[in-house]
N, C-alpha and C. Protein backbone atom coordinates (compact mmCIF):
# COMPACT_ATOMS: atom_id res chain seq x y z
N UNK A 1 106.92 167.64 84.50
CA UNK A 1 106.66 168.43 83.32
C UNK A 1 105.25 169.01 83.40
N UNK A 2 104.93 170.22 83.38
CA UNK A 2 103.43 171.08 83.64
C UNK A 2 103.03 171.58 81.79
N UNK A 3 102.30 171.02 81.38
CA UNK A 3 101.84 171.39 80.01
C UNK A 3 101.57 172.70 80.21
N UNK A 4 101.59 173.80 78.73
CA UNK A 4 101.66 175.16 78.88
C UNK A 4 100.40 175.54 78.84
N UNK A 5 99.36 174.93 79.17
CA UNK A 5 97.67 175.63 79.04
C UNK A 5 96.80 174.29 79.87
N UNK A 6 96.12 175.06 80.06
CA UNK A 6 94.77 173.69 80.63
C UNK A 6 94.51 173.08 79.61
N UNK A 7 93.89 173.54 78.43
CA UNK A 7 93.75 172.86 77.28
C UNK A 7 94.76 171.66 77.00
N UNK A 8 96.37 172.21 76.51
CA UNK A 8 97.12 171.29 76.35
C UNK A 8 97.36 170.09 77.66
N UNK A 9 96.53 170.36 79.16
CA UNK A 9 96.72 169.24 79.78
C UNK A 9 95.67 168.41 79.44
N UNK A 10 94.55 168.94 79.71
CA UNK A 10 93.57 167.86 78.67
C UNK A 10 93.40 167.28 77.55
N UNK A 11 94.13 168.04 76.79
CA UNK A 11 94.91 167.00 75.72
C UNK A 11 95.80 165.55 75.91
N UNK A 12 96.58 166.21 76.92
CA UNK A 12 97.87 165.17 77.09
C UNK A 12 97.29 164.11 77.78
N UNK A 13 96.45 164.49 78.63
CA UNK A 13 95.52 163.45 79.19
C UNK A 13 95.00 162.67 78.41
N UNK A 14 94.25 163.19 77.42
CA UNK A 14 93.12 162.15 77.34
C UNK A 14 94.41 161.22 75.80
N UNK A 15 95.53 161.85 75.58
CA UNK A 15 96.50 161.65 74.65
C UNK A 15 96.53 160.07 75.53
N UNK A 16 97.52 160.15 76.44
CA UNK A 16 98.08 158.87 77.46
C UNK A 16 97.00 158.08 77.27
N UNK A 17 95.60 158.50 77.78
CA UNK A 17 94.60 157.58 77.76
C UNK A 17 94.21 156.77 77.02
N UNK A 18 93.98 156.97 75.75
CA UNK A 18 93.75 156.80 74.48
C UNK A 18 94.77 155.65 73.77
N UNK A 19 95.74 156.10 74.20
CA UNK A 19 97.28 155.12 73.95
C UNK A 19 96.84 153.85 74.82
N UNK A 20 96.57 154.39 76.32
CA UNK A 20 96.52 152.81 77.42
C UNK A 20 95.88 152.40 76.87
N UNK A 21 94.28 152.65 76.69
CA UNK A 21 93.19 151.92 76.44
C UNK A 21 93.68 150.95 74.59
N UNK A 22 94.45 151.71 74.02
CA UNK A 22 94.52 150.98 72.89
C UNK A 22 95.41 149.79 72.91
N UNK A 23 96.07 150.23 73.54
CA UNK A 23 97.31 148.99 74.11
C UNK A 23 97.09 147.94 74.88
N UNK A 24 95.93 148.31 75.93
CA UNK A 24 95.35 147.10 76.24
C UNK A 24 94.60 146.66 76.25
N UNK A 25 93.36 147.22 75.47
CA UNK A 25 92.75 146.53 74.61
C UNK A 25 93.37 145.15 73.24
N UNK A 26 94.30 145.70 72.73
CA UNK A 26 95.30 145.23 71.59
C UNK A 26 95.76 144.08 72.29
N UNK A 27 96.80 143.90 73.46
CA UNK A 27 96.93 142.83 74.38
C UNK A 27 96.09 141.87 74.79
N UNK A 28 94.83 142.39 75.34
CA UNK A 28 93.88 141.37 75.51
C UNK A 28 92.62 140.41 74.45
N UNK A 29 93.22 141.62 73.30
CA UNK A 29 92.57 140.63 72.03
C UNK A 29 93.61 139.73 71.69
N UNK A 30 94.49 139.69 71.33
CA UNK A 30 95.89 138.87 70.99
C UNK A 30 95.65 137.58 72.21
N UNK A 31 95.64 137.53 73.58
CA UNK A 31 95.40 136.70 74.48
C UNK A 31 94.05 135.89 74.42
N UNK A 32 93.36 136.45 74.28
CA UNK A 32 91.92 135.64 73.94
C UNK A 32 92.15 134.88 72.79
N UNK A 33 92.60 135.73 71.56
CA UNK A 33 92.66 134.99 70.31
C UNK A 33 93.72 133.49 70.34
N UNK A 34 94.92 133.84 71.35
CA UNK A 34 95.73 132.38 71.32
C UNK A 34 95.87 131.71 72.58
N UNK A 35 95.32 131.93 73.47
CA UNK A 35 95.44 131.31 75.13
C UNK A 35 93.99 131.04 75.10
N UNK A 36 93.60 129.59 75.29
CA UNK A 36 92.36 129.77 76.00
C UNK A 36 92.40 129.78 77.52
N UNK A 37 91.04 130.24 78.01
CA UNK A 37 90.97 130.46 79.50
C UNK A 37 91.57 129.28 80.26
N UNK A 38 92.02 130.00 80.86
CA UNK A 38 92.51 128.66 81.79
C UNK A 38 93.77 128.22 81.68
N UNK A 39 94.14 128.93 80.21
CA UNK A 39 95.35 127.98 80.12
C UNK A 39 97.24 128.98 80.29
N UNK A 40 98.14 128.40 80.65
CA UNK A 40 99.31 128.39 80.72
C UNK A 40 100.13 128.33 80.16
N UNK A 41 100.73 129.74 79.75
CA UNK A 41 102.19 129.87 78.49
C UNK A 41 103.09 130.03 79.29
N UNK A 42 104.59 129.56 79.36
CA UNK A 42 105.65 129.98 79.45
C UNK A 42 106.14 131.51 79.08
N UNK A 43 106.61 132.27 79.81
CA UNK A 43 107.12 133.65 79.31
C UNK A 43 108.28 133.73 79.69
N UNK A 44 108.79 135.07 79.59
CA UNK A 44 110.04 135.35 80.01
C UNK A 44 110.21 134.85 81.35
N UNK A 45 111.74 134.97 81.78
CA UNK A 45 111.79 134.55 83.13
C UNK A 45 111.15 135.34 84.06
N UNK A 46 110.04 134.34 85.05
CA UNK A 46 109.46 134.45 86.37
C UNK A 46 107.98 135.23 85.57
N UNK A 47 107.58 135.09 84.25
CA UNK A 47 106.40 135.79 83.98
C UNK A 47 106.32 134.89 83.20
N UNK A 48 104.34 133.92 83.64
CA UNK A 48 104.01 133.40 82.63
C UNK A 48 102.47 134.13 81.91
N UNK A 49 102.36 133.69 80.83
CA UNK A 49 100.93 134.51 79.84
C UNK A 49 100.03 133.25 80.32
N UNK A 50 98.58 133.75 80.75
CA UNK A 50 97.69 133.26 81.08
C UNK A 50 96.12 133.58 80.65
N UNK A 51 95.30 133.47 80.71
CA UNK A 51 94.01 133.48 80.04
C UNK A 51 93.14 133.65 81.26
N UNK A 52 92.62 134.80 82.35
CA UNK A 52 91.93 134.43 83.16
C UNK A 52 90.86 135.59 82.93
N UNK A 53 89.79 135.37 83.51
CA UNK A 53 88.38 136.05 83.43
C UNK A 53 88.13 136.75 84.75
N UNK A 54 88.62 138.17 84.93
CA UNK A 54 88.42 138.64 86.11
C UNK A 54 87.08 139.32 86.75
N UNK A 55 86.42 139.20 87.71
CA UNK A 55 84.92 139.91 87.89
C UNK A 55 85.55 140.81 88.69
N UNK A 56 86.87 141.41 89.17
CA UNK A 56 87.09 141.95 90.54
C UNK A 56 87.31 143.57 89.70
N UNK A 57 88.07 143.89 90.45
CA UNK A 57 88.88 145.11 90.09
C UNK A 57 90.53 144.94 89.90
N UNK A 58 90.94 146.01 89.65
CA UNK A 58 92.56 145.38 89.70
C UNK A 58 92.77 144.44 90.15
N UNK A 59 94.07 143.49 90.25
CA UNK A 59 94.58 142.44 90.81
C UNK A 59 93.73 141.61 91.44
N UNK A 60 92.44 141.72 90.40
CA UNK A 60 91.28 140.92 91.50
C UNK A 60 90.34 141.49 92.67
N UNK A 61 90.85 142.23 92.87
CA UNK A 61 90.50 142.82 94.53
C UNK A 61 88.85 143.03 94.05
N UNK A 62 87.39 142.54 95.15
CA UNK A 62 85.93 142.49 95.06
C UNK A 62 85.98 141.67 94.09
N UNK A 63 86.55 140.47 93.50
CA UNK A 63 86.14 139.81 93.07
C UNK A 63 85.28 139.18 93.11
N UNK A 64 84.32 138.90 94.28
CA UNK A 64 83.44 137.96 94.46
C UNK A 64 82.02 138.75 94.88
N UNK A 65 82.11 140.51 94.38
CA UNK A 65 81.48 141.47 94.83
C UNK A 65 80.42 141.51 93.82
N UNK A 66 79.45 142.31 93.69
CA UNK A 66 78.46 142.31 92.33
C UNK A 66 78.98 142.93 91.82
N UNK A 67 78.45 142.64 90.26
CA UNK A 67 79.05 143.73 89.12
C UNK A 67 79.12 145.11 89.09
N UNK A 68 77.31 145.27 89.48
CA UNK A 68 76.93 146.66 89.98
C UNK A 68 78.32 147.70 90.72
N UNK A 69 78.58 146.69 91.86
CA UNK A 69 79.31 147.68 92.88
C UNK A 69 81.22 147.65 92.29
N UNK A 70 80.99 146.94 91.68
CA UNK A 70 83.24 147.05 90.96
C UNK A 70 82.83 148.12 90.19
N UNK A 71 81.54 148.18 88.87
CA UNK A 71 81.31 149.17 87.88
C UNK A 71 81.17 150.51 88.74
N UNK A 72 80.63 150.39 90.09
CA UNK A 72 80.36 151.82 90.80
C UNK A 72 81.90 152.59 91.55
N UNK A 73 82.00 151.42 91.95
CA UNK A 73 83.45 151.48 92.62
C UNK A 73 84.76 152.49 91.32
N UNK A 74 84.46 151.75 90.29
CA UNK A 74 85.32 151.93 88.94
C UNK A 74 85.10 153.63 88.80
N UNK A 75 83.63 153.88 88.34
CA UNK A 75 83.08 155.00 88.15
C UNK A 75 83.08 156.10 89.05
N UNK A 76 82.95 156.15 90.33
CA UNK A 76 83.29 156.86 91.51
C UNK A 76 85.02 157.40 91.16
N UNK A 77 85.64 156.56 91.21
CA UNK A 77 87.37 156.95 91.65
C UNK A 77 87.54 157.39 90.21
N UNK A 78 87.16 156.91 88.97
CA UNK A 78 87.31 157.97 88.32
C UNK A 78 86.81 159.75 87.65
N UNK A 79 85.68 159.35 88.29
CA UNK A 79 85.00 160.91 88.60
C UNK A 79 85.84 161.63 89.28
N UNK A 80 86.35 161.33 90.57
CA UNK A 80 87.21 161.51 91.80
C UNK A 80 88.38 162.33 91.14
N UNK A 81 89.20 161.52 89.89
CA UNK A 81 90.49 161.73 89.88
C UNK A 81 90.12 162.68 88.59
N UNK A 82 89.41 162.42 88.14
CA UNK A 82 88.70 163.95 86.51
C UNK A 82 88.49 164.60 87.16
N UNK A 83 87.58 165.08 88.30
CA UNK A 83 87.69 166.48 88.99
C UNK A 83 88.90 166.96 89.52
N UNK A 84 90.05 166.11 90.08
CA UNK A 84 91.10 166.65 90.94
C UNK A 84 91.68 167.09 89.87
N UNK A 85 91.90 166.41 88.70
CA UNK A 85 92.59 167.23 87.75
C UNK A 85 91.78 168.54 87.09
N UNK A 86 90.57 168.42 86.86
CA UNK A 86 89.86 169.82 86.80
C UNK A 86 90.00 170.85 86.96
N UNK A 87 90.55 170.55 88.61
CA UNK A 87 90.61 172.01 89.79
C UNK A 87 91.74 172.52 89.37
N UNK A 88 93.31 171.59 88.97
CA UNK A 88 93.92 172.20 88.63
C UNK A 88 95.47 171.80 87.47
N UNK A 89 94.67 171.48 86.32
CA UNK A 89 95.56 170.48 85.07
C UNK A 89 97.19 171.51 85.27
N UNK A 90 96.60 172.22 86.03
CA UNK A 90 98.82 172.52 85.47
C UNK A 90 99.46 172.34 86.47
N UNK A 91 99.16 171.24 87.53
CA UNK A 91 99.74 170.15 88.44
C UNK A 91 101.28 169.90 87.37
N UNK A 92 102.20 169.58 88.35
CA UNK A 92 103.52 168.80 87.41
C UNK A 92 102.68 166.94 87.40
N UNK A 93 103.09 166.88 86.42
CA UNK A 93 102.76 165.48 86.25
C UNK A 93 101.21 165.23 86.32
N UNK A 94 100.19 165.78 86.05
CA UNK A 94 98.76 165.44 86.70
C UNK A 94 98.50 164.83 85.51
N UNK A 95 98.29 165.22 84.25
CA UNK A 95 98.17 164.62 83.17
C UNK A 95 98.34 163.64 82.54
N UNK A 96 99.29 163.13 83.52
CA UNK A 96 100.43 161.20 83.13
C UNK A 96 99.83 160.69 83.65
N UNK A 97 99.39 161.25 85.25
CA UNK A 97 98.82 160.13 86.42
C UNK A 97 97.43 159.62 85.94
N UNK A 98 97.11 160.96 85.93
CA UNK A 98 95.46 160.71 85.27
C UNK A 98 95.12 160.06 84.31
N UNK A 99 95.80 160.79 82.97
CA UNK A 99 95.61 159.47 81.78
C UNK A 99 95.68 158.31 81.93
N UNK A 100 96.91 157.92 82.84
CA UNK A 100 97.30 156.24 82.56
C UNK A 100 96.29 155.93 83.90
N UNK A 101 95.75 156.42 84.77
CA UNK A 101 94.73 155.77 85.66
C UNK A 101 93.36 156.09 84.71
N UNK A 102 92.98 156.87 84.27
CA UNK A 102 91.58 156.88 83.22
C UNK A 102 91.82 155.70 82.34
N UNK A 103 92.78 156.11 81.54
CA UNK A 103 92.76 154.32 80.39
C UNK A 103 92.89 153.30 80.71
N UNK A 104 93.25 152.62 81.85
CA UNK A 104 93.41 151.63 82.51
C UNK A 104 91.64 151.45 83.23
N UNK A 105 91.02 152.09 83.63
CA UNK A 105 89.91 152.18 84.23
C UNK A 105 88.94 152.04 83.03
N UNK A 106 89.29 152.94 81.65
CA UNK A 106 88.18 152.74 80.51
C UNK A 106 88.56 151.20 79.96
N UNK A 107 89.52 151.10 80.19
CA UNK A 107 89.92 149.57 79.50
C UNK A 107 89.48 148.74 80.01
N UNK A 108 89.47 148.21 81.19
CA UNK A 108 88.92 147.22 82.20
C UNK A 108 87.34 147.82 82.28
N UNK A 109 86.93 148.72 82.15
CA UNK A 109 85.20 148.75 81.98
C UNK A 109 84.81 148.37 80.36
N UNK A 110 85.66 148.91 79.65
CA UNK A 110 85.31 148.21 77.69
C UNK A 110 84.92 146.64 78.37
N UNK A 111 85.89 145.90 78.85
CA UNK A 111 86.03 144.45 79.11
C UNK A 111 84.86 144.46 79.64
N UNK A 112 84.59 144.80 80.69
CA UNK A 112 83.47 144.54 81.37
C UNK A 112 82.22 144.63 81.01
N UNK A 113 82.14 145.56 80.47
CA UNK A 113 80.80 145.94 79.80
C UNK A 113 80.72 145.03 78.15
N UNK A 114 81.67 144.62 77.95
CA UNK A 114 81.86 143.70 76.48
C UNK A 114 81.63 141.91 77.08
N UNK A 115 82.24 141.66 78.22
CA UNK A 115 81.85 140.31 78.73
C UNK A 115 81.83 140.05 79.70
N UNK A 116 81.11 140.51 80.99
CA UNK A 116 81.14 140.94 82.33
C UNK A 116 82.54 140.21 83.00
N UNK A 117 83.40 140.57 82.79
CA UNK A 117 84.45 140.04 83.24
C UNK A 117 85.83 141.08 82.54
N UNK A 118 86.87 140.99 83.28
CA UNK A 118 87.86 141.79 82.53
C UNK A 118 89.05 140.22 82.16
N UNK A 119 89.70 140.66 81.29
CA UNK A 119 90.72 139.66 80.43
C UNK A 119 92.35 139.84 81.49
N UNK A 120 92.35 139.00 82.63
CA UNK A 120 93.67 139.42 82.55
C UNK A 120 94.92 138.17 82.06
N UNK A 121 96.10 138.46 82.23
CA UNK A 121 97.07 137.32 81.22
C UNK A 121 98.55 137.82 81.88
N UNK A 122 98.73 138.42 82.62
CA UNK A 122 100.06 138.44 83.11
C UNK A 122 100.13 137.99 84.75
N UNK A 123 101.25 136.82 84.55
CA UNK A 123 101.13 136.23 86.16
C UNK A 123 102.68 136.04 86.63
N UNK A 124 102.78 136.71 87.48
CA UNK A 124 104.05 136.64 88.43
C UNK A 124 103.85 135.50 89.46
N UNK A 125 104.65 135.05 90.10
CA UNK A 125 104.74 134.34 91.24
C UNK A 125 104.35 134.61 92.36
N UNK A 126 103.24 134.16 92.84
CA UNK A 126 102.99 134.55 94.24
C UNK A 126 102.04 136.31 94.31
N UNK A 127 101.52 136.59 92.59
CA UNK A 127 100.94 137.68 92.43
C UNK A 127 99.60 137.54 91.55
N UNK A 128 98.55 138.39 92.23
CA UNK A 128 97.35 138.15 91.36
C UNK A 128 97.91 138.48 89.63
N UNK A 129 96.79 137.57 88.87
CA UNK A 129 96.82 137.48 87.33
C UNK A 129 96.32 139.71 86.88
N UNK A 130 97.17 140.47 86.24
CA UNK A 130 96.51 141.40 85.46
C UNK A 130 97.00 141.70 83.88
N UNK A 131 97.08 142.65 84.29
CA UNK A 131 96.81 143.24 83.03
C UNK A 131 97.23 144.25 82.29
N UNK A 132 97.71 144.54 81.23
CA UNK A 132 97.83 146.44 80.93
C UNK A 132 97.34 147.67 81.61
N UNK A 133 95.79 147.39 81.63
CA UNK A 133 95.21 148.19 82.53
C UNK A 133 95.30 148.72 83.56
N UNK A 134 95.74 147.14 84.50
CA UNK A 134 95.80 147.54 85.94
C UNK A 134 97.82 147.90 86.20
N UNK A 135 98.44 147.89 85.34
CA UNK A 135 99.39 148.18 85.10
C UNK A 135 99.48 149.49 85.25
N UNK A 136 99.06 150.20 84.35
CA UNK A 136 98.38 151.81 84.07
C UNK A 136 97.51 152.12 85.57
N UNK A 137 97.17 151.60 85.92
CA UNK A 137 96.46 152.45 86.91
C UNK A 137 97.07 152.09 88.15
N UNK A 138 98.19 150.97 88.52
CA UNK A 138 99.19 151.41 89.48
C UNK A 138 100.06 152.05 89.04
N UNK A 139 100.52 152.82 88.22
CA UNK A 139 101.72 153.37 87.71
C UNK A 139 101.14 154.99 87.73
N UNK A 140 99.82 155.02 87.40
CA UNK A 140 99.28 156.31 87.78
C UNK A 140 98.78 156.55 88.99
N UNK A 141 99.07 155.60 90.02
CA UNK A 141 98.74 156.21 91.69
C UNK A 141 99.32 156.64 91.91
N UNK A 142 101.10 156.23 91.51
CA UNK A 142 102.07 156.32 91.94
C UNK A 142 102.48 157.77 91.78
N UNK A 143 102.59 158.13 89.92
CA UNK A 143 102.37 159.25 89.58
C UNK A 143 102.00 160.11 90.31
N UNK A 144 100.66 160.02 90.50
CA UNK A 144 99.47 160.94 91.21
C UNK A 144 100.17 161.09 92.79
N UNK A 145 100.72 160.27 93.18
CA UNK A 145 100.81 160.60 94.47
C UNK A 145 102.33 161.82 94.42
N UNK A 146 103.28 161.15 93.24
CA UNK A 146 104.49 162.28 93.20
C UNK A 146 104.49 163.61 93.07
N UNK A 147 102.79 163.12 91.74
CA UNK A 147 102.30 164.90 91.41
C UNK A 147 102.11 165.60 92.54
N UNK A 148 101.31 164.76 93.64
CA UNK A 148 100.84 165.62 94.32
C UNK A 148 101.67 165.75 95.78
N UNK A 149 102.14 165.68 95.48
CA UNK A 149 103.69 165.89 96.57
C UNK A 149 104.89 166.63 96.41
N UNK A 150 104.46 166.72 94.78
CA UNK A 150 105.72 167.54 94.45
C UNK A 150 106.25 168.86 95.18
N UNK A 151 107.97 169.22 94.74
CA UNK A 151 108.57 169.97 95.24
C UNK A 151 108.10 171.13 95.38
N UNK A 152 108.33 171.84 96.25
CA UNK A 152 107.90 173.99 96.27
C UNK A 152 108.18 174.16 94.88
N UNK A 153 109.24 174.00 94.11
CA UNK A 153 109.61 174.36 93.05
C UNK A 153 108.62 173.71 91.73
N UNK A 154 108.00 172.51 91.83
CA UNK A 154 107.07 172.50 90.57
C UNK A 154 105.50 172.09 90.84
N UNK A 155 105.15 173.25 92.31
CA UNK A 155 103.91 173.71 92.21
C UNK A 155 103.47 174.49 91.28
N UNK A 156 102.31 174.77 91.21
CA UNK A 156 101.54 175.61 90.37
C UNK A 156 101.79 177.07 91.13
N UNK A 157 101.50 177.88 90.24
CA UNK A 157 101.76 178.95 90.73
C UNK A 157 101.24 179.75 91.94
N UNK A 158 99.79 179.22 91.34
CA UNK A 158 98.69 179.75 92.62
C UNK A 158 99.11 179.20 94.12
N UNK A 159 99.27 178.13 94.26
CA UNK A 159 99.76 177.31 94.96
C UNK A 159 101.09 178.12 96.25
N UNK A 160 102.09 178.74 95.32
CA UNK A 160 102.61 179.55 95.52
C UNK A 160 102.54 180.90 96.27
N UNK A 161 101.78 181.18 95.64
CA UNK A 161 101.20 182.64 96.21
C UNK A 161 100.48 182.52 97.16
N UNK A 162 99.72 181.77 97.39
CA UNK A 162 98.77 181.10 99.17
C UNK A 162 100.07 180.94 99.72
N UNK A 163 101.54 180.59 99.36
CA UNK A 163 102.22 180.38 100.49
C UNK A 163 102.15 178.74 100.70
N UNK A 164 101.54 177.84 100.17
CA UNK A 164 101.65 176.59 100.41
C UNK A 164 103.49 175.86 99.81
């Protein structure tokens, strides 16, 4: 789906975003407030709710890195992915990818910058502990990578006319 103006993609963007970040923010207050750290809920089948204090990035990953460099790391790739959409918001899909990778990225920096650590509480088997966030921002790589792969048919126009 290609929103009908740049405007309306930066809307829709920062729309998605706004939603992630509230949603998981909302999640990880609810988890703090009834799990303490450390501790172990039963969930649905093969998912239990957990209480853990992450210093890394998604799924952990530089966890054991300085703060400095996850916050730089964080800040870089999303500069990265606000300009790619910049160059050109009437991408099919650029607006989904982006939002839900921006709110997932502002969400896990709120955390961070609120208690140098991010809140995560969802644990699979045999899978690092996350989060809403990092939820959102694998679901917008994924995105991002469809956007940007997409068919001859829901390029941009310009795109078109180069013949790409």
């Amino acid at each position: 789906m290609r929103p009908p103006s740049r405007a309306a993609g930066w809307r829709a963007l920062a729309t998605v975003a706004f939603l992630v970040i509230v949603s998981d923010q909302l999640s990880k207050a609810i988890v703090r407030g009834a799990i303490e750290p450390g501790e172990r809920v039963d969930g649905p089948p093969i998912v239990d709710l957990v209480h853990v204090m992450n210093q890394g990035v998604a799924f952990g990953f530089l966890g054991e890195e300085s703060r400095a460099l996850v916050v730089a790391i964080t800040c870089v790739a999303l500069a990265a992915v606000l300009g790619w959409f910049a160059l050109a918001p009437e991408r099919p899909w650029a607006w989904l990818a982006i939002g839900l990778l921006a709110g997932g990225a502002l969400g896990n920096l709120i955390d961070r910058a609120r208690q140098d650590a991010v809140t995560d509480w969802i644990d699979l088997p045999a899978w690092p502990s996350f989060n809403l966030a990092d939820m959102a921002i694998t679901l917008g790589a994924v995105v991002l990578v469809l956007s940007a792969l997409g068919s001859e048919d829901e390029r941009p126009e310009e795109a078109r006319a180069r013949g790409e």
